[in-house]
N, C-alpha and C. Protein backbone atom coordinates (compact mmCIF):
# COMPACT_ATOMS: atom_id res chain seq x y z
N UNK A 1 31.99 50.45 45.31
CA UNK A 1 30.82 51.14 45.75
C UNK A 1 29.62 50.22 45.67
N UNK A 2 28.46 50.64 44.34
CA UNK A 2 27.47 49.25 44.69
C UNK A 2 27.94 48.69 43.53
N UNK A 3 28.62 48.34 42.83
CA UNK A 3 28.85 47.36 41.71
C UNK A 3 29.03 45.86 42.08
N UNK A 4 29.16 45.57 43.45
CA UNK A 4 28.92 44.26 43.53
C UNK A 4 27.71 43.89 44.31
N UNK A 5 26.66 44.52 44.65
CA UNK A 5 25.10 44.35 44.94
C UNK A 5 24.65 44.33 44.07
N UNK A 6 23.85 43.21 44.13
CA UNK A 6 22.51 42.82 43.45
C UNK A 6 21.67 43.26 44.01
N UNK A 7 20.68 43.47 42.97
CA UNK A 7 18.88 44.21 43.51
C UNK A 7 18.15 42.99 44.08
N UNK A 8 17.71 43.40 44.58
CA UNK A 8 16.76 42.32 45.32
C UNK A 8 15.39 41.40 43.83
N UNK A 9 15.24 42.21 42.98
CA UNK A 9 14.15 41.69 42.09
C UNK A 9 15.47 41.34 41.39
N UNK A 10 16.46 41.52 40.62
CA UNK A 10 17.08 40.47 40.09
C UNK A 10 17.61 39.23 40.36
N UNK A 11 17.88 39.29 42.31
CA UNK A 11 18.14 37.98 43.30
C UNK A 11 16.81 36.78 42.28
N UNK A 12 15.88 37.76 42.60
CA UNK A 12 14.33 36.55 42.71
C UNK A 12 14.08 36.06 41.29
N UNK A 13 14.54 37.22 40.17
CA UNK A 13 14.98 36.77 39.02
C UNK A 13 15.26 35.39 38.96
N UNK A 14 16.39 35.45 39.24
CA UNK A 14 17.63 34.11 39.23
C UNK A 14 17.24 33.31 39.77
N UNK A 15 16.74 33.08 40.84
CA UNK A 15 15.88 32.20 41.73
C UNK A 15 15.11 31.53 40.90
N UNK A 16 14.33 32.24 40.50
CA UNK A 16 12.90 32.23 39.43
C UNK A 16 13.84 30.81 38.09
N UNK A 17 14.65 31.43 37.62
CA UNK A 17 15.16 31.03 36.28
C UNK A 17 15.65 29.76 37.34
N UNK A 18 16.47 29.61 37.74
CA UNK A 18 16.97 28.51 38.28
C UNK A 18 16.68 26.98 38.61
N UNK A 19 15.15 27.77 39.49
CA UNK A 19 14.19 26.78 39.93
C UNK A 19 13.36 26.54 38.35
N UNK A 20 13.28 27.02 37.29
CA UNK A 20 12.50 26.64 36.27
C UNK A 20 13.43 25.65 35.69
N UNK A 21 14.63 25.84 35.59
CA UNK A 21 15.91 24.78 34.61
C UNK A 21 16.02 24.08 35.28
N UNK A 22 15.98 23.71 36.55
CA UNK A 22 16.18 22.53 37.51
C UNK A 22 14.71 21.57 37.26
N UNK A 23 13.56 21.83 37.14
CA UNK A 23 12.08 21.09 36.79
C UNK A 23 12.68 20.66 35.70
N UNK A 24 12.56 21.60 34.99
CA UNK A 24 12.69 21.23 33.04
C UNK A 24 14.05 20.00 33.05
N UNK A 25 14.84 20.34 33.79
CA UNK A 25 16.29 19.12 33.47
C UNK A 25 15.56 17.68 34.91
N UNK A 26 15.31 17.99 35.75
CA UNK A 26 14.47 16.70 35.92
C UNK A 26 13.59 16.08 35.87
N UNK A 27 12.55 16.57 35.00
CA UNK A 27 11.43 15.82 34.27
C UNK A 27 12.28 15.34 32.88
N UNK A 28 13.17 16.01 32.04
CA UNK A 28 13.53 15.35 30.76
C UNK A 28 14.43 14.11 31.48
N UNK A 29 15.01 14.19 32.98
CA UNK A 29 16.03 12.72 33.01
C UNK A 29 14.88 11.72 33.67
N UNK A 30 14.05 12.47 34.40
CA UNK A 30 12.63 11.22 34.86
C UNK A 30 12.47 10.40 33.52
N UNK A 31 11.89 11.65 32.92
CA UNK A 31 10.88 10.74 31.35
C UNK A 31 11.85 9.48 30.41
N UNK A 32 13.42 9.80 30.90
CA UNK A 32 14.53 8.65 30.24
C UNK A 32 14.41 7.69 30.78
N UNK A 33 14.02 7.53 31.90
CA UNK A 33 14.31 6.33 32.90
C UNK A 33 13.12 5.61 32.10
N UNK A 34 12.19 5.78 32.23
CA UNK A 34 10.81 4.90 31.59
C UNK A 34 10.77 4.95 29.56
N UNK A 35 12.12 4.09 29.50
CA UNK A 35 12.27 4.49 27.73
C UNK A 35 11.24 3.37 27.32
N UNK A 36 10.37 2.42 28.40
CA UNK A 36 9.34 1.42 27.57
C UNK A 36 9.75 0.19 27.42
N UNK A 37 11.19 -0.09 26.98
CA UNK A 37 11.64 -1.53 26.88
C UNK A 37 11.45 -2.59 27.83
N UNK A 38 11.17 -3.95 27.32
CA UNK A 38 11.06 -4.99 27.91
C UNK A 38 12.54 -5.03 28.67
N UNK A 39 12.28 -5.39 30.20
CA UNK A 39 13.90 -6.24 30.99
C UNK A 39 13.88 -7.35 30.39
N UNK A 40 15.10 -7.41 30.30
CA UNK A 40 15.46 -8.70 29.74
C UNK A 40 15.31 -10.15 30.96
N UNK A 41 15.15 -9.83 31.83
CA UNK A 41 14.74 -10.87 32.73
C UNK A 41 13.17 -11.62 32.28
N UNK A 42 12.58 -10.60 31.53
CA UNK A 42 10.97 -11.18 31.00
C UNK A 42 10.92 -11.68 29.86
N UNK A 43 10.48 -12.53 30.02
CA UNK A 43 10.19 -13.37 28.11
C UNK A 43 9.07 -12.69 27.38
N UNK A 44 9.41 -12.62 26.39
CA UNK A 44 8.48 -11.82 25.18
C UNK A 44 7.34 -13.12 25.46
N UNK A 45 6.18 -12.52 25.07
CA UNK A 45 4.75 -13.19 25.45
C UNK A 45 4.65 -14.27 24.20
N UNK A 46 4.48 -15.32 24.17
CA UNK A 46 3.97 -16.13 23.67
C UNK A 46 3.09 -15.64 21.94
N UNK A 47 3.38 -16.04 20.65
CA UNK A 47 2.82 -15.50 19.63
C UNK A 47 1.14 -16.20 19.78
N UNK A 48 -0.15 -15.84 19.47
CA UNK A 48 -1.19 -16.49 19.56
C UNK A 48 -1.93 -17.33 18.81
N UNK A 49 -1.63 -18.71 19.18
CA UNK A 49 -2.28 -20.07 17.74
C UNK A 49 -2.89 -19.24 16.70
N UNK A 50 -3.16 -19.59 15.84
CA UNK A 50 -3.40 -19.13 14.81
C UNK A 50 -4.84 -20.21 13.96
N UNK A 51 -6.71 -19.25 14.06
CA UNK A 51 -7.50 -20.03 14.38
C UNK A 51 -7.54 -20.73 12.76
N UNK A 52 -8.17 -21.36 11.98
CA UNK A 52 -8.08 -22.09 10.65
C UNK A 52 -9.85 -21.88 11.06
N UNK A 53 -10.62 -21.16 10.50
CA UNK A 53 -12.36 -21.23 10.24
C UNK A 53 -12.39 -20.53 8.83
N UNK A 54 -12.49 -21.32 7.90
CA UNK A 54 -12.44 -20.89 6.55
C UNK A 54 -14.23 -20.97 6.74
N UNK A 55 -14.53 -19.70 5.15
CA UNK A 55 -15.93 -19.59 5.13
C UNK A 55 -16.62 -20.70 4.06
N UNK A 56 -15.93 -21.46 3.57
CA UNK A 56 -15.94 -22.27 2.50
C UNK A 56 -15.63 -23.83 3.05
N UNK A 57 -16.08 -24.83 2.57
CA UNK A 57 -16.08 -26.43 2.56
C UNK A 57 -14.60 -26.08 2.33
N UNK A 58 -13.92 -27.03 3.51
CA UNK A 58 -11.80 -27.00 2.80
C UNK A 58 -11.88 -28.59 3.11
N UNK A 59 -10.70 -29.42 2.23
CA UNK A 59 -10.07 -30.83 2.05
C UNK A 59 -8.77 -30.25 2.56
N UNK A 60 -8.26 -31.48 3.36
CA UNK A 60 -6.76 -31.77 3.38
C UNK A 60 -6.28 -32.59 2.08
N UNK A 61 -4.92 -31.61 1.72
CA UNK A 61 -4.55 -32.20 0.97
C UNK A 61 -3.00 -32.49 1.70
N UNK A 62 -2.36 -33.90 1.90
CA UNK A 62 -1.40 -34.26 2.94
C UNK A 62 -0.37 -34.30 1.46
N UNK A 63 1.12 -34.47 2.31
CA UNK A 63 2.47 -34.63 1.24
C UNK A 63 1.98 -36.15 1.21
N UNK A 64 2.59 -36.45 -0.22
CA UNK A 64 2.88 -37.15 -0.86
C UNK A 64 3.42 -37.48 -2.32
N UNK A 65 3.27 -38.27 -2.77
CA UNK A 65 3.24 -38.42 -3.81
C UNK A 65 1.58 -39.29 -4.75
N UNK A 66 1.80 -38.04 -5.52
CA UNK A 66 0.38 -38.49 -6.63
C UNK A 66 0.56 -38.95 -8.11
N UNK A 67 -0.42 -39.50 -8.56
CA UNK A 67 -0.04 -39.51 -10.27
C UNK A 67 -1.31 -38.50 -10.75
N UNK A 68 -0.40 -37.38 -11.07
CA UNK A 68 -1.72 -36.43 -12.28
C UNK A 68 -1.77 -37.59 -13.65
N UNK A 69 -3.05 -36.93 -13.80
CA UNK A 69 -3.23 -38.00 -15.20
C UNK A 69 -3.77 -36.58 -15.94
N UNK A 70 -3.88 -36.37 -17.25
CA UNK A 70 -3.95 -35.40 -18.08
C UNK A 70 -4.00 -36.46 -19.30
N UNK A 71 -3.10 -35.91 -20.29
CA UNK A 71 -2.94 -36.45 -21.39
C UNK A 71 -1.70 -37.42 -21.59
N UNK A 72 -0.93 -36.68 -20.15
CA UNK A 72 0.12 -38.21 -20.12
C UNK A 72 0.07 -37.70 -18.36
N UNK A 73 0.69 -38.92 -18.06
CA UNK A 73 0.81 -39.23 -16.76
C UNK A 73 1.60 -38.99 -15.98
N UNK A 74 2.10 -38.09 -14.95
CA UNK A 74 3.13 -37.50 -14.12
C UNK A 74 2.63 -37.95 -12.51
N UNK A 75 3.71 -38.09 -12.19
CA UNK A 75 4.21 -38.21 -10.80
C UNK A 75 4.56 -37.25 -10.26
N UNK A 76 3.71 -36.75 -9.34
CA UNK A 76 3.53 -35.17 -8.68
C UNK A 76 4.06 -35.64 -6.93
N UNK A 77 5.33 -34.90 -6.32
CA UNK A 77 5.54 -35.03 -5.10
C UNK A 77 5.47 -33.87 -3.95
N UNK A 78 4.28 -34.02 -3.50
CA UNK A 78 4.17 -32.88 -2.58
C UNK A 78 4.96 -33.08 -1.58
N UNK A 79 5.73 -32.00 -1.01
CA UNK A 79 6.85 -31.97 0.36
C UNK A 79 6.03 -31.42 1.86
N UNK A 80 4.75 -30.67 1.36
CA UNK A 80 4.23 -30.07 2.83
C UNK A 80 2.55 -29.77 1.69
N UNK A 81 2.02 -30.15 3.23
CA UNK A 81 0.72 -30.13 2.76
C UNK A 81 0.14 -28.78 2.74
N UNK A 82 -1.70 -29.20 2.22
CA UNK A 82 -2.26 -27.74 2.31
C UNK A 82 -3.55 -27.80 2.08
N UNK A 83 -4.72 -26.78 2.49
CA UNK A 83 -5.99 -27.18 2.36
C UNK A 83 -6.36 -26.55 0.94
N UNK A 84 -7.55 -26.77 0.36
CA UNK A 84 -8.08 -26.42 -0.74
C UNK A 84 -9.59 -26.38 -0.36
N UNK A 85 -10.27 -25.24 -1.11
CA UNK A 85 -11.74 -25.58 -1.52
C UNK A 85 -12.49 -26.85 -2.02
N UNK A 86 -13.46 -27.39 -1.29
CA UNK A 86 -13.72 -28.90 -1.31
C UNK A 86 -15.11 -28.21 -3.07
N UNK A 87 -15.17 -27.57 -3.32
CA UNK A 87 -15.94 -27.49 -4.32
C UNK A 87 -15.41 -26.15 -5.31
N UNK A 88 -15.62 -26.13 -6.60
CA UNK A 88 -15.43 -25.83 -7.72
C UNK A 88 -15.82 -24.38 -7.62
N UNK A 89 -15.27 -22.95 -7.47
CA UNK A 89 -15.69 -21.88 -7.96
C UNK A 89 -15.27 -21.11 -9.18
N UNK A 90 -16.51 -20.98 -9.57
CA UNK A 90 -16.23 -20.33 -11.16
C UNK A 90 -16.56 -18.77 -10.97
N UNK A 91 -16.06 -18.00 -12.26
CA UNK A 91 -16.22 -16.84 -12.26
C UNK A 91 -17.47 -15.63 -11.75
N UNK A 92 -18.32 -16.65 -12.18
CA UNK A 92 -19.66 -15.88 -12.28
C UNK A 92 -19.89 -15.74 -10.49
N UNK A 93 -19.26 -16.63 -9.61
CA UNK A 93 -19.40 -16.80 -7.87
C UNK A 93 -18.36 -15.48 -7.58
């Protein structure tokens, strides 16, 4: 009899729901495509020199070898150099 008609507002129902799960499932597979990662065809950018403007007087101090003198005398061998404060700060600075 009518048990296999549908009403016309439940047709548009379904319609309705349909066309909403079809947006919602292709905007969530759009938004995958753009996950952000670098292609690997591109080289990661270059890291940026790194500037050395200390606010203070600096000395190079180069590798070598030194003699500390103290109270006895040692032979100090530096392997890699490094800068230092070219003047004396004490506590009270």
């Amino acid at each position: 009899m009518g048990l296999n008609k549908v009403s016309p507002c439940c047709q548009r129902l379904m319609y309705i729901s349909c066309s909403n799960s079809l947006l919602v499932l292709c905007v969530v597979l759009w938004s995958g495509c753009d996950s952000g990662q670098v292609p690997s065809s591109q080289a990661p950018a270059a890291p940026k020199p790194v500037v050395f403007n200390p606010s203070i007087p600096m000395k190079e101090v180069k590798p070598g070898q030194y003699t500390r003198v103290t109270s006895i005398r040692q032979q100090i061998t530096l392997t890699r150099g490094f800068w230092m404060g070219s003047h004396e700060v004490t506590q009270r600075e």
